[in-house]
Protein backbone atom coordinates (compact mmCIF):
# COMPACT_ATOMS: atom_id res chain seq x y z
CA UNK A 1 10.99 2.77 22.07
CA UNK A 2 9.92 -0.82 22.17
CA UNK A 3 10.35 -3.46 19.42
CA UNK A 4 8.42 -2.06 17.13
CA UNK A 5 10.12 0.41 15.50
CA UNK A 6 8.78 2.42 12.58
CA UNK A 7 12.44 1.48 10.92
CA UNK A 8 11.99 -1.86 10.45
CA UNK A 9 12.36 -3.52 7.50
CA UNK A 10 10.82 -6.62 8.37
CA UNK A 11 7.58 -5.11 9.10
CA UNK A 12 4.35 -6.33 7.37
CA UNK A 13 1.08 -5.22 7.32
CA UNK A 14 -1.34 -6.82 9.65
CA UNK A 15 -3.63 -7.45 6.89
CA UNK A 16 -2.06 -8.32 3.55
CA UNK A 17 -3.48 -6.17 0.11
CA UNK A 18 -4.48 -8.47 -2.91
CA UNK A 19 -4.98 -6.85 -6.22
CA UNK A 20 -5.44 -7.91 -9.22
CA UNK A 21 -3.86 -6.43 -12.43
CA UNK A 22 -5.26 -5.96 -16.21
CA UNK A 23 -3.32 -8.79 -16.86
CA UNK A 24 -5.40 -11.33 -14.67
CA UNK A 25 -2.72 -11.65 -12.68
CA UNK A 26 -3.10 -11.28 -8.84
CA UNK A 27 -0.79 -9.84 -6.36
CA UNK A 28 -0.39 -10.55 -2.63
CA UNK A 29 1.35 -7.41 -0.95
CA UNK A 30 2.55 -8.09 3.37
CA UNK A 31 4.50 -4.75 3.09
CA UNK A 32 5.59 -1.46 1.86
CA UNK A 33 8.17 -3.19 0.11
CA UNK A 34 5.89 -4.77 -1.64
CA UNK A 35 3.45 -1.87 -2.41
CA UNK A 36 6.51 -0.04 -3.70
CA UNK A 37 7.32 -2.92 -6.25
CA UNK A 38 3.72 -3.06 -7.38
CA UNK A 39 3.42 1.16 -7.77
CA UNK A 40 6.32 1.54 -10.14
CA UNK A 41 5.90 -1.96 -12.17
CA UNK A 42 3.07 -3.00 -12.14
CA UNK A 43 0.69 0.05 -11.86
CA UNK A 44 -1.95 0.07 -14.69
CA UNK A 45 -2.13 3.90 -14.56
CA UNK A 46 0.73 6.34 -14.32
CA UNK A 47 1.22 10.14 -13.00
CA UNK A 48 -2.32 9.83 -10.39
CA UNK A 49 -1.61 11.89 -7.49
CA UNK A 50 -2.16 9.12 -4.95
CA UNK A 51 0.08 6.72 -6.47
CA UNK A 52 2.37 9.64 -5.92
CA UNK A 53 2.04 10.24 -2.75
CA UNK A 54 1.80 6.30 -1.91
CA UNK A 55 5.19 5.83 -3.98
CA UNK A 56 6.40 8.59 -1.30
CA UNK A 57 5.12 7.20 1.64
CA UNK A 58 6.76 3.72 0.98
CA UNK A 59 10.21 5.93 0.19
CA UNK A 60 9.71 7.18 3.44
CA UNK A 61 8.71 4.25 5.62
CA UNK A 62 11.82 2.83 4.15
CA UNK A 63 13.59 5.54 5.15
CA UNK A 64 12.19 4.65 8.64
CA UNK A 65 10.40 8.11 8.37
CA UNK A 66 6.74 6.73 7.86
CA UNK A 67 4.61 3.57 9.91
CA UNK A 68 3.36 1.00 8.02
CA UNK A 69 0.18 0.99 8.25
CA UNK A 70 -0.15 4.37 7.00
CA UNK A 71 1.50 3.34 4.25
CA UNK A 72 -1.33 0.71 3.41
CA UNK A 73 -3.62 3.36 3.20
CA UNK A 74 -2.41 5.70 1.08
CA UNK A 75 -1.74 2.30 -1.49
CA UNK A 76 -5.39 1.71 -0.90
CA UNK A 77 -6.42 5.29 -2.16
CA UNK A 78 -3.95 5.00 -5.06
CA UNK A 79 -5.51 1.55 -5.69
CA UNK A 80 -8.98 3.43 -5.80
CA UNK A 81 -7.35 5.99 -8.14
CA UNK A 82 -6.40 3.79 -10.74
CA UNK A 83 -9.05 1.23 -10.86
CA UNK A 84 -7.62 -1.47 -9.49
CA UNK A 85 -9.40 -3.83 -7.52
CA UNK A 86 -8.12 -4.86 -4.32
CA UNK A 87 -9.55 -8.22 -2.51
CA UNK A 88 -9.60 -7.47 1.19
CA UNK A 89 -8.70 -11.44 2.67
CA UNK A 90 -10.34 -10.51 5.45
CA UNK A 91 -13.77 -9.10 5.93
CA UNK A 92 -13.10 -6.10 3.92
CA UNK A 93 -14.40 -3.06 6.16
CA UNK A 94 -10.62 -1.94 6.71
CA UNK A 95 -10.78 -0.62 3.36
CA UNK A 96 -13.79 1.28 3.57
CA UNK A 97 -12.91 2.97 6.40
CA UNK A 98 -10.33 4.82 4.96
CA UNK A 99 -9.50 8.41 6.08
CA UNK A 100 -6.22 10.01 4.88
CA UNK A 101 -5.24 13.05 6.86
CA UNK A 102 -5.68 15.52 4.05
């Protein structure tokens, strides 16, 4: 299976998220871990169906059920969702090119 296992805990994004919150605060995420932390406390809008299903997907990838990466994606659409605006680092046409399996 390699060395990259879905399972692994210690896996980060290849691209890290920034958002930044309401409160002018702004959040670097590397990982689902992260993500997950951000959904539940810091999430400016509750009960939107992609934050949902992102909050699943990062149950899931730590369950070693889900890859990471897919994982950012769904966080991306639940970042769309609730109006939160996410700072690519990099040149920003990751996010644009976003297309969940529906």
């Amino acid at each position: 299976m390699g060395t990259t296992a879905i399972s692994d805990h210690s896996a980060f994004w290849k691209q890290t998220i920034s958002i930044d919150l309401d409160t002018g605060e702004r959040l670097v995420l590397r990982s689902p871990q992260d993500a997950l932390y951000a959904l539940v406390s810091d999430w400016p809008v509750n009960g939107g169906v992609h934050q949902q299903r992102a909050i699943d997907f990062c149950r899931a990838w730590l369950a070693g059920r889900m890859p990471a990466e897919t994982v950012r994606q769904a966080f991306i659409l639940a970042a769309l969702e609730a109006g939160v605006t996410i700072n690519d680092d990099e040149d920003g046409a990751e996010a644009a090119v976003v297309n969940p399996p529906v």
